[in-house]
C-alpha atoms as a PDB file:
ATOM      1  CA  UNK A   1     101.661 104.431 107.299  1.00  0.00           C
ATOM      2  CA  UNK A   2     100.728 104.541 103.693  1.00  0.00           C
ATOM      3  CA  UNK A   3     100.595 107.541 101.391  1.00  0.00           C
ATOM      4  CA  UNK A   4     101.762 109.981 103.904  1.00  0.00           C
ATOM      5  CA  UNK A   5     105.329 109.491 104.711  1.00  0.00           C
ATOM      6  CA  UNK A   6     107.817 111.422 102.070  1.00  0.00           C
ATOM      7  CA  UNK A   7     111.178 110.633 101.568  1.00  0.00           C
ATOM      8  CA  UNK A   8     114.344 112.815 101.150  1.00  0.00           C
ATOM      9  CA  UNK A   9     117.373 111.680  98.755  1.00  0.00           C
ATOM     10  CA  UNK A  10     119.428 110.997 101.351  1.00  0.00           C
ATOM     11  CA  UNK A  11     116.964 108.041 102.502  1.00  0.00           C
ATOM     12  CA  UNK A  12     116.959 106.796  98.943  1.00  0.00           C
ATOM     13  CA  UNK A  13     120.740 106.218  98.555  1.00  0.00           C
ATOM     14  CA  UNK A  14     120.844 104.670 101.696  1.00  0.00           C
ATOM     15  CA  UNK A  15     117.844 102.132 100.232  1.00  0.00           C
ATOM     16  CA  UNK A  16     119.554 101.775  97.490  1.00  0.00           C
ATOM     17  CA  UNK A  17     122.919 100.559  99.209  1.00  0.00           C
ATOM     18  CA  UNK A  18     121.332  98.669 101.328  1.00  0.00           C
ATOM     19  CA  UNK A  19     119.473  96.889  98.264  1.00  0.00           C
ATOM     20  CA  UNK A  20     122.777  96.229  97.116  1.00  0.00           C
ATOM     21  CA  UNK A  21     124.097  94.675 100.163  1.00  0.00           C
ATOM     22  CA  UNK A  22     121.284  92.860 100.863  1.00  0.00           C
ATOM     23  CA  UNK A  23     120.997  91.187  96.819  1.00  0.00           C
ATOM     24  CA  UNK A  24     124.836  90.511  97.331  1.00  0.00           C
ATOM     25  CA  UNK A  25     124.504  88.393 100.968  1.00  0.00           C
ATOM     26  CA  UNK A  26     121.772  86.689  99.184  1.00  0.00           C
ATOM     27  CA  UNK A  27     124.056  85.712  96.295  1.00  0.00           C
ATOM     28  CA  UNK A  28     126.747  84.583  98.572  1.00  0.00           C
ATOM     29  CA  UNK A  29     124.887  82.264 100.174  1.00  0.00           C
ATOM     30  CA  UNK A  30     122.241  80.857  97.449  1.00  0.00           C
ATOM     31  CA  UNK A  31     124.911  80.964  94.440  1.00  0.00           C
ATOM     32  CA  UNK A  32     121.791  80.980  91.775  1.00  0.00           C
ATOM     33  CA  UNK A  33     120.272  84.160  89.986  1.00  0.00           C
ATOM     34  CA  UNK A  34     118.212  86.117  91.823  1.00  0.00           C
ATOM     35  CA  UNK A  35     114.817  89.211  90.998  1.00  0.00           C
ATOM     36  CA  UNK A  36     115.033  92.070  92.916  1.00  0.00           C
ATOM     37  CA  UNK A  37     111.463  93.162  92.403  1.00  0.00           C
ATOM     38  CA  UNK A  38     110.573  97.161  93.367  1.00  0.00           C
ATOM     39  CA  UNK A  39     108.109  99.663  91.981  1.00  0.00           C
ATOM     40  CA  UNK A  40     108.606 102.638  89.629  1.00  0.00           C
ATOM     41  CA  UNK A  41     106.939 105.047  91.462  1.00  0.00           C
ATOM     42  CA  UNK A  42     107.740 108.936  91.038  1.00  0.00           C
ATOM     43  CA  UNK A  43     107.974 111.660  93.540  1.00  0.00           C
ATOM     44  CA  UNK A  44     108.733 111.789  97.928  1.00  0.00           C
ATOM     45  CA  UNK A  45     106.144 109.411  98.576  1.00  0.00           C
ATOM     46  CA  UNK A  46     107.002 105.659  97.709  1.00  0.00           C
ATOM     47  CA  UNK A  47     104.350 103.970  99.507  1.00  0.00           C
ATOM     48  CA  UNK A  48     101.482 104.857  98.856  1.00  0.00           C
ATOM     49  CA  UNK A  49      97.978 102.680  98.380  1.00  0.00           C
ATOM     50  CA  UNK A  50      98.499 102.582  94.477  1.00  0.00           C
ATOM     51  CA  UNK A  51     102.072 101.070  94.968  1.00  0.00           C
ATOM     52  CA  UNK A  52     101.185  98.901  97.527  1.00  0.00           C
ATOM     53  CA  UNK A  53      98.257  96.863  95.247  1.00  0.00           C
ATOM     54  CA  UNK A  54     101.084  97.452  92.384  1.00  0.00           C
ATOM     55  CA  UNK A  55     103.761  95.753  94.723  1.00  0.00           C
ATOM     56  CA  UNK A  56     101.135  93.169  95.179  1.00  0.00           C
ATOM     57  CA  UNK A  57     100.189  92.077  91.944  1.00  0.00           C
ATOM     58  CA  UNK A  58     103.824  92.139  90.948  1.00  0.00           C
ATOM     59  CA  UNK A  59     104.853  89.120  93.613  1.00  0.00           C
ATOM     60  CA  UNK A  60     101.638  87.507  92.381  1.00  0.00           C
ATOM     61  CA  UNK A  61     102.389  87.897  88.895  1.00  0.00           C
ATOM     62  CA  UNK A  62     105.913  86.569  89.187  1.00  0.00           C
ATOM     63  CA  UNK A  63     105.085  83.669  91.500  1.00  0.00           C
ATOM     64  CA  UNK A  64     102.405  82.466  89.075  1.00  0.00           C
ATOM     65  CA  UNK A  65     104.811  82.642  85.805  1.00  0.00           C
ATOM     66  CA  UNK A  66     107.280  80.721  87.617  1.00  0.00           C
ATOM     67  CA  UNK A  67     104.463  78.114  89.218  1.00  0.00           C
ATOM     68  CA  UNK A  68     103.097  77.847  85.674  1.00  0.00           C
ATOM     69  CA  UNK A  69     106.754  76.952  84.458  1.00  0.00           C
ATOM     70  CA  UNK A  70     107.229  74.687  86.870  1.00  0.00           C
ATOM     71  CA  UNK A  71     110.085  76.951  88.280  1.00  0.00           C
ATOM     72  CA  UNK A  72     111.083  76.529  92.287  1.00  0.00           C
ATOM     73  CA  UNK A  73     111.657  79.239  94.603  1.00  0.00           C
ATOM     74  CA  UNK A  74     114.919  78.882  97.181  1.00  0.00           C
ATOM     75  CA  UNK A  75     114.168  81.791  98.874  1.00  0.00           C
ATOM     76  CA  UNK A  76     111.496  84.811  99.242  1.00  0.00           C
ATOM     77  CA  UNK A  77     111.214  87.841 101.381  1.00  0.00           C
ATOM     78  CA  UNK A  78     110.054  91.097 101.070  1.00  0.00           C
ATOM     79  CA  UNK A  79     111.096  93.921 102.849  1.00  0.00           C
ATOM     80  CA  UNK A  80     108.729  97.438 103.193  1.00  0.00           C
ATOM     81  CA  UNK A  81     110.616 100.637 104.180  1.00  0.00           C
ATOM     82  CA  UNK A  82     109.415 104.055 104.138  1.00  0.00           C
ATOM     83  CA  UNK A  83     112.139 104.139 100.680  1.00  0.00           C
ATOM     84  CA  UNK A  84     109.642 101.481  98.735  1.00  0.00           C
ATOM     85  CA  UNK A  85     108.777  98.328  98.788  1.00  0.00           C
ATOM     86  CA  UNK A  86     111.294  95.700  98.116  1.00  0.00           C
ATOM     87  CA  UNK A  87     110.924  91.520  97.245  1.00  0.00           C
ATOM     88  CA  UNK A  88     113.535  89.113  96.932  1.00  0.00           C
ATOM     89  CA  UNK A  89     113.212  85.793  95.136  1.00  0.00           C
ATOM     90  CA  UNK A  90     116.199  83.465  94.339  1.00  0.00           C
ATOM     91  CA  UNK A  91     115.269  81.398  92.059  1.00  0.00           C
ATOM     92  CA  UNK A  92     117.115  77.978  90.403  1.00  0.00           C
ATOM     93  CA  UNK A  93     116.799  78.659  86.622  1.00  0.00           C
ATOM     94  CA  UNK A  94     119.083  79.442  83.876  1.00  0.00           C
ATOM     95  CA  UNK A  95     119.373  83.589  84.243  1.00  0.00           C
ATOM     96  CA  UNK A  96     118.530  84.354  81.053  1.00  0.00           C
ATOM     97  CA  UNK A  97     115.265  82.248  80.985  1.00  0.00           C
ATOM     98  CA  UNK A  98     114.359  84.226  84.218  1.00  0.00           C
ATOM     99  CA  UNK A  99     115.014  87.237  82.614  1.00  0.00           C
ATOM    100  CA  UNK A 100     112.986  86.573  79.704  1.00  0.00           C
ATOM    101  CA  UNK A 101     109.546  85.458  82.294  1.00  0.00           C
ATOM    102  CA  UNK A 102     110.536  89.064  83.639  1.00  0.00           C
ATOM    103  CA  UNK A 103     110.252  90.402  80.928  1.00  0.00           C
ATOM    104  CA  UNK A 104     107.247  88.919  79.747  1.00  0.00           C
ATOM    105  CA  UNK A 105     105.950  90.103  83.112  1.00  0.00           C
ATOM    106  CA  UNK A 106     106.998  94.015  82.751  1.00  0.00           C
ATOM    107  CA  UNK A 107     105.553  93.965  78.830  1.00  0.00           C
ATOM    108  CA  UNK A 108     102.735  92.083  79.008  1.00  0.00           C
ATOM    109  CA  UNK A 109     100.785  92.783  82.732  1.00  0.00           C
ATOM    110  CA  UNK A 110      98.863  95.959  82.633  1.00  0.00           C
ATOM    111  CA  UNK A 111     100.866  97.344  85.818  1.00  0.00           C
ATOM    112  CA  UNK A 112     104.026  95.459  83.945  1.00  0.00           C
ATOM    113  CA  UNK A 113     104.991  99.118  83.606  1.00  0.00           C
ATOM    114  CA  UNK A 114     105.193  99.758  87.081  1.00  0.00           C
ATOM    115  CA  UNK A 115     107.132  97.032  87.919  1.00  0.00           C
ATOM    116  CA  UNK A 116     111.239  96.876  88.189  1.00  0.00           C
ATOM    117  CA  UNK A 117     112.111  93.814  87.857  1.00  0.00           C
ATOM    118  CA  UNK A 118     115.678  93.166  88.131  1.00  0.00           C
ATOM    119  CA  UNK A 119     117.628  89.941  87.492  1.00  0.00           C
ATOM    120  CA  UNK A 120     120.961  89.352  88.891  1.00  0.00           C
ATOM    121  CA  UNK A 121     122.913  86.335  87.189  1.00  0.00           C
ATOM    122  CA  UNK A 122     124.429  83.704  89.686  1.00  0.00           C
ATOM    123  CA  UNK A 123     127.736  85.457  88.519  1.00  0.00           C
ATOM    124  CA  UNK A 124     126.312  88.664  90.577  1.00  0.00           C
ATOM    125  CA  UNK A 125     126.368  91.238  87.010  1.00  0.00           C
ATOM    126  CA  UNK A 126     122.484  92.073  86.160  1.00  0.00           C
ATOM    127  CA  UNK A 127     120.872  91.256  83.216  1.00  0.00           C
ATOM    128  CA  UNK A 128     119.624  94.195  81.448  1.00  0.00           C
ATOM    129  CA  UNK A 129     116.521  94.280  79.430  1.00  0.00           C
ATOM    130  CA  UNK A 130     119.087  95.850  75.908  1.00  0.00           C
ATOM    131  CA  UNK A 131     120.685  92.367  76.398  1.00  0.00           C
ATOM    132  CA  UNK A 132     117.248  91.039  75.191  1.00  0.00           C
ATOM    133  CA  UNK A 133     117.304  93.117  72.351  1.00  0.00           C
ATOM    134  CA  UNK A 134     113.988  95.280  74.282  1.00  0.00           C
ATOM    135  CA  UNK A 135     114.508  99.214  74.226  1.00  0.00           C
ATOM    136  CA  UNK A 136     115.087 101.272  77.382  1.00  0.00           C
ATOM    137  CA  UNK A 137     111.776 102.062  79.347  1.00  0.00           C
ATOM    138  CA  UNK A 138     109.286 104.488  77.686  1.00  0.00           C
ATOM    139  CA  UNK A 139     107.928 107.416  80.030  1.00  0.00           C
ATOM    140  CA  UNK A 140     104.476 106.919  81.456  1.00  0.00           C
ATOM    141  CA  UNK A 141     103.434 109.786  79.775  1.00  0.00           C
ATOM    142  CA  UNK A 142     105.378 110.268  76.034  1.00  0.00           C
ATOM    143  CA  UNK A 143     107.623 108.341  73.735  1.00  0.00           C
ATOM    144  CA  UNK A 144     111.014 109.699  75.774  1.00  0.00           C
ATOM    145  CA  UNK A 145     113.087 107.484  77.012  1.00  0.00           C
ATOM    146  CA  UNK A 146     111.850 107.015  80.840  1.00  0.00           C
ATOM    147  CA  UNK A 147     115.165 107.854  83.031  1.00  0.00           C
ATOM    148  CA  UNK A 148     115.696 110.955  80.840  1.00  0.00           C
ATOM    149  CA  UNK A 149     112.275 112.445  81.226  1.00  0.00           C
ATOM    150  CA  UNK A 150     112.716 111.916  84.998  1.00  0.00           C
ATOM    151  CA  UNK A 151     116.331 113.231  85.208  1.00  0.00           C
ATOM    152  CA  UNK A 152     114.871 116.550  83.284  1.00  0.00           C
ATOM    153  CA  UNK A 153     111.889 116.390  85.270  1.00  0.00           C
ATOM    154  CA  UNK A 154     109.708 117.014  82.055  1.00  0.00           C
ATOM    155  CA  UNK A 155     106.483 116.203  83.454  1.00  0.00           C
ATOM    156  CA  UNK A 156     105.281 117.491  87.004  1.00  0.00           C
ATOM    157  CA  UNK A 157     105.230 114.383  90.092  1.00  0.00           C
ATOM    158  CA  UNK A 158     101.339 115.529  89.829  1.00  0.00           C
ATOM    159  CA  UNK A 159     100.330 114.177  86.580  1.00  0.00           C
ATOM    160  CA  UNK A 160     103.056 111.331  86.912  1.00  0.00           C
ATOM    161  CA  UNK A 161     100.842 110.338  89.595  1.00  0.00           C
ATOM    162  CA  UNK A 162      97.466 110.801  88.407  1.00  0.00           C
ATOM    163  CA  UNK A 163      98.325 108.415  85.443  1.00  0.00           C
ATOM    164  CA  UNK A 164      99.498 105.597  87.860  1.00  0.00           C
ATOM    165  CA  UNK A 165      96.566 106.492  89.764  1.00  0.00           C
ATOM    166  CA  UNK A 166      94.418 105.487  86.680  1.00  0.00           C
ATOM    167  CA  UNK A 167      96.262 102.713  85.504  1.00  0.00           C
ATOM    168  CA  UNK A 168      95.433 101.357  89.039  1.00  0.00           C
ATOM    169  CA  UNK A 169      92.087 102.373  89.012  1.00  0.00           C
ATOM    170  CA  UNK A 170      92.009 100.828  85.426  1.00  0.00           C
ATOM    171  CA  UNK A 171      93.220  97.241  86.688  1.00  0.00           C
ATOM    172  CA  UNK A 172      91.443  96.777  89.809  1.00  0.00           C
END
């Protein structure tokens, strides 16, 4: 059920491993980079309806700037736990070339910010958006560096949420 179901820590390491399991079985067997695509959303409650049209526009937005570069997809799935939603798409391109359409993606879609798209080289060692020259990720709500404002808890879950509320409401 969305928007009701809150998560402890516990659940969200186990995600998280299980993430990493899963994007390392998929390596093993396709041998070519890979996006492990999840939102950024804040607070107990991962899926909710905001992140599910944000989840949603992010697969759409990837497949489309791959279609439009005339990129092929080996493999997709998607997986929705009560953690978040996850989406998996191996992809046969050069790494860094996916990692710059990612990028492109997370800067230039007005959810972009939202998005967490990951790329994992064939050589299974992510790709990390400093390697691009780009700056860490900017909090929703001030110029601080995103993880550290979180890890501080500067801003309350409510008005985290309220802004992704209206950047939602702003898109659709």
């Amino acid at each position: 059920m969305i928007g009701t179901k809150e998560i402890v820590l516990e659940q969200l390491l186990e995600a998280r491993e299980y993430r990493a399991a899963h994007q390392k079985e998929l390596m093993e067997k396709y041998r070519l980079p890979l996006v492990s695509f999840t939102v950024n959303i804040p607070g107990p409650v991962k899926r909710t309806y905001e992140s599910n049209i944000i989840f949603q526009e992010g697969c759409k937005a990837l497949v489309k700037k791959l279609k439009g570069a005339g990129i092929y997809l080996d493999s997709f799935e998607t997986n929705m736990p009560i953690t978040g939603y996850e989406a998996y798409f191996v992809v046969k391109i050069d790494e860094r070339t996916l990692k710059a359409y990612m990028l492109e993606i997370e800067n230039e879609h007005p959810l972009g910010r939202l998005f967490d798209l990951d790329v994992i080289g064939s050589d299974g060692v992510p790709i990390s958006r400093e390697d691009f020259g780009h700056s860490k990720r900017k909090c929703l709500l001030c110029e601080e560096d995103a993880h550290s404002c979180c890890r501080s808890r500067k801003h309350p879950i409510e008005v985290l949420t309220q802004k992704i509320e209206s950047m939602v409401d702003s898109y659709i």
